[in-house]
C-alpha atoms as a PDB file:
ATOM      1  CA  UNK A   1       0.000   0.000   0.000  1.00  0.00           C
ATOM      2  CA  UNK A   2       1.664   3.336  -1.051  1.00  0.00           C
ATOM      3  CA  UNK A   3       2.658   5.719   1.653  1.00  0.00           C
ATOM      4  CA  UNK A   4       0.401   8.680   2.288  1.00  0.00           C
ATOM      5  CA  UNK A   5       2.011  11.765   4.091  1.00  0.00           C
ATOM      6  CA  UNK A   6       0.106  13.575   7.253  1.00  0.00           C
ATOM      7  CA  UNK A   7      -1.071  17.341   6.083  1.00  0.00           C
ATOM      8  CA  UNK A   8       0.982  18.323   9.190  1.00  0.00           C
ATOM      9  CA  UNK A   9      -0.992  21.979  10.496  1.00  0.00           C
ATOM     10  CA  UNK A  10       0.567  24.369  13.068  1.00  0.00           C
ATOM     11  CA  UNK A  11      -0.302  23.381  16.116  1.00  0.00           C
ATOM     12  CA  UNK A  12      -1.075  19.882  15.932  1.00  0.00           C
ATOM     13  CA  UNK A  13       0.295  16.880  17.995  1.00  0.00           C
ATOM     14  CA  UNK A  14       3.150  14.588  17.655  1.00  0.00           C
ATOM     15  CA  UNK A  15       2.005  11.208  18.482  1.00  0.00           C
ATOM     16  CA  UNK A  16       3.287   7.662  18.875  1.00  0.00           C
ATOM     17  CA  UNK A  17       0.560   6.880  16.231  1.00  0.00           C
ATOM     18  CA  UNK A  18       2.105   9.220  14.105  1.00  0.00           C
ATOM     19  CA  UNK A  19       5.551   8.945  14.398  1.00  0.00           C
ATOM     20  CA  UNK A  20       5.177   5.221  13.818  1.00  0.00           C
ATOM     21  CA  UNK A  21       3.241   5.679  10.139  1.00  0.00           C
ATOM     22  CA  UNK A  22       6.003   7.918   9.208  1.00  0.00           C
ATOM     23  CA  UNK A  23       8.654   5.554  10.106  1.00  0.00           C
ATOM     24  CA  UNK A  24       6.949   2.941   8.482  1.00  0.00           C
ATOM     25  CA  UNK A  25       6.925   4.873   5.263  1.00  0.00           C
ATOM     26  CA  UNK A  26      10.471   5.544   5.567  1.00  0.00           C
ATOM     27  CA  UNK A  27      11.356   1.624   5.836  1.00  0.00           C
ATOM     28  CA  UNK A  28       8.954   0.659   2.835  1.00  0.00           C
ATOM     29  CA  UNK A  29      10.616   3.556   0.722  1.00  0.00           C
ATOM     30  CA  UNK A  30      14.245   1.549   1.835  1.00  0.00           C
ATOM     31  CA  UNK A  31      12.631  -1.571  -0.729  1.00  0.00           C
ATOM     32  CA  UNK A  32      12.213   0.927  -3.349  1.00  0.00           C
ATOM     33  CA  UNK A  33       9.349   0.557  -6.423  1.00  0.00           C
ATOM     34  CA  UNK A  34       9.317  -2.596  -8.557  1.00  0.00           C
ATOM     35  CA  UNK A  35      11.517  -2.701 -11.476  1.00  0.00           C
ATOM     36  CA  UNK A  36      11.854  -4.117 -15.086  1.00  0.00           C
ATOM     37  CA  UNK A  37      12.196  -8.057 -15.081  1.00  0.00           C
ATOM     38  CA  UNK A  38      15.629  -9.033 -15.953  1.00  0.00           C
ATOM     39  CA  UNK A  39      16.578 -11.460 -18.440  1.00  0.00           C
ATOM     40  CA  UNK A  40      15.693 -15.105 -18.526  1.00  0.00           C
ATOM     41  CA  UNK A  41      18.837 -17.214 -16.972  1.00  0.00           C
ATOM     42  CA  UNK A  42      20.340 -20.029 -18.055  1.00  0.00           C
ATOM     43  CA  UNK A  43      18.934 -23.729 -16.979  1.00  0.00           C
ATOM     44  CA  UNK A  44      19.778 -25.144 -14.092  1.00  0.00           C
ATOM     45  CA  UNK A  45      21.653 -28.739 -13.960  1.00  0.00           C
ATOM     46  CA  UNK A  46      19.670 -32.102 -14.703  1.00  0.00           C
ATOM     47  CA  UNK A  47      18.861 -33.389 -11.017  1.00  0.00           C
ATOM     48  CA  UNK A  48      19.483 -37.228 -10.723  1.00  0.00           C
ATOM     49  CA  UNK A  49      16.444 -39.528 -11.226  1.00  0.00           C
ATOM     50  CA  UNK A  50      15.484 -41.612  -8.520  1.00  0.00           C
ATOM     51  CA  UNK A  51      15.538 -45.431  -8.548  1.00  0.00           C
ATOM     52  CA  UNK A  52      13.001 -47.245 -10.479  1.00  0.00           C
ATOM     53  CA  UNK A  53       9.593 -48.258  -9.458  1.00  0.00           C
ATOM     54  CA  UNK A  54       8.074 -51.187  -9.788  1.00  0.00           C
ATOM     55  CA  UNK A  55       5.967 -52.587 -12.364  1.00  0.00           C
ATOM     56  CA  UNK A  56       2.502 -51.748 -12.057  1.00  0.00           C
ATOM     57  CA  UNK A  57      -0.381 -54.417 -12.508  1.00  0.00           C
ATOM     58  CA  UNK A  58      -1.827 -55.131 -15.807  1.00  0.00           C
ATOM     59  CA  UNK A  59      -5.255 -52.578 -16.973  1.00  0.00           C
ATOM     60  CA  UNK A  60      -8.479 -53.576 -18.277  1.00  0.00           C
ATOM     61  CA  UNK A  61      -8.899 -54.312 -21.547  1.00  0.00           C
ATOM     62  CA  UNK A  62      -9.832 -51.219 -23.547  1.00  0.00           C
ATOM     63  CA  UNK A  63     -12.812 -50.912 -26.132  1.00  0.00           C
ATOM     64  CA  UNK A  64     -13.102 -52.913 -29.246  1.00  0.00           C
ATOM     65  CA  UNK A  65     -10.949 -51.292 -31.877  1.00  0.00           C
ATOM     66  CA  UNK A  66     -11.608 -50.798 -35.867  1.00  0.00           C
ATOM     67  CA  UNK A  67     -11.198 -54.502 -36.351  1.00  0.00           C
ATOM     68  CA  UNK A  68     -13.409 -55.506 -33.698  1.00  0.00           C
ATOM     69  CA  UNK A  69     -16.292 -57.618 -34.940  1.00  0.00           C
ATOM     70  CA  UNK A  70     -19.683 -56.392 -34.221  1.00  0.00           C
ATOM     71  CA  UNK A  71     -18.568 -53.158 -34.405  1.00  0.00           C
ATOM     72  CA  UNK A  72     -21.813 -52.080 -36.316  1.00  0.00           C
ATOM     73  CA  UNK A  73     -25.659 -52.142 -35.370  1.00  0.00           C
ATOM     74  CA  UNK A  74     -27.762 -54.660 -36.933  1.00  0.00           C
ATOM     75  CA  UNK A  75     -29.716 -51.648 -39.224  1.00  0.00           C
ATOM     76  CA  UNK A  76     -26.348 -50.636 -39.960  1.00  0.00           C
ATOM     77  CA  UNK A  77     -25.563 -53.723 -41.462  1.00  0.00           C
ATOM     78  CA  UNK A  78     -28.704 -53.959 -43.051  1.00  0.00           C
ATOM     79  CA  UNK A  79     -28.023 -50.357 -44.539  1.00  0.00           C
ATOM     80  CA  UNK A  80     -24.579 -51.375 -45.842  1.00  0.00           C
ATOM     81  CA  UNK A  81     -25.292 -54.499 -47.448  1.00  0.00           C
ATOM     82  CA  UNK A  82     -28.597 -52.724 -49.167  1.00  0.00           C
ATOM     83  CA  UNK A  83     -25.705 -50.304 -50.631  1.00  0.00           C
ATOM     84  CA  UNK A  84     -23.781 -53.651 -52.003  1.00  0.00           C
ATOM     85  CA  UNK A  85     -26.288 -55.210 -53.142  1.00  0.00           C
ATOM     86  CA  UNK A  86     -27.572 -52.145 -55.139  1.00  0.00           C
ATOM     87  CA  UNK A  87     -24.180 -51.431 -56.390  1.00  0.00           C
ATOM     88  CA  UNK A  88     -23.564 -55.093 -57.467  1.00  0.00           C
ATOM     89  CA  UNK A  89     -26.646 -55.092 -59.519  1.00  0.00           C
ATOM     90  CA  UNK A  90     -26.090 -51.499 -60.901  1.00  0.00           C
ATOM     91  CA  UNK A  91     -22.846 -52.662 -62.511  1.00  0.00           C
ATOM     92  CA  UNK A  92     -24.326 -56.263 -64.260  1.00  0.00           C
END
C-alpha cells in the first residue's frame, strides 16, 4: 500500500501513532518501487532420477478397436449391405 504523508498543520500533535506511520513509510521507501524483469537465466543442472519403481499391474482391456467384430448395429448392417447389393446389380 503506497505511503500517504500527514497534512501536518501548526499546532497539531506529535504522536506515537504518528511517528510510527512515518517511520513505516520511511522503511517501505528503503525496498524501493518494482523494477523491469531481468533477463531469462540459463537452466539449471539435470537433477538425478530416482531409482526405479516397480511394475505396475496389468489394466483392463480397452474398447473394441476398428477390427473388432460387431462393431456395427444390426440396421447398420442392413443399410450397408442394401448399398452392395444395389451397387452389385447397378454394374451387371
Amino acid at each position: 500500500m503506497p505511503y500517504e504523508p500527514t497534512n501536518w498543520q501548526q499546532g497539531d500533535d506529535i504522536t506515537v501513532e504518528k511517528l510510527n506511520k512515518i517511520e513505516q513509510g520511511i522503511q517501505n521507501e528503503q525496498e524501493g518501487p518494482q523494477g523491469e524483469q531481468g533477463p531469462k537465466g540459463d537452466p539449471g543442472e539435470d537433477g538425478t532420477n530416482g531409482a526405479k519403481g516397480a511394475k505396475g499391474d496389468k489394466g483392463d482391456q480397452g474398447p473394441a478397436g476398428k477390427d473388432a467384430e460387431n462393431q456395427f448395429t444390426d440396421s447398420q448392417k442392413e443399410a450397408l449391405l442394401s448399398l452392395i447389393e444395389n451397387d452389385e446389380s447397378d454394374s451387371e
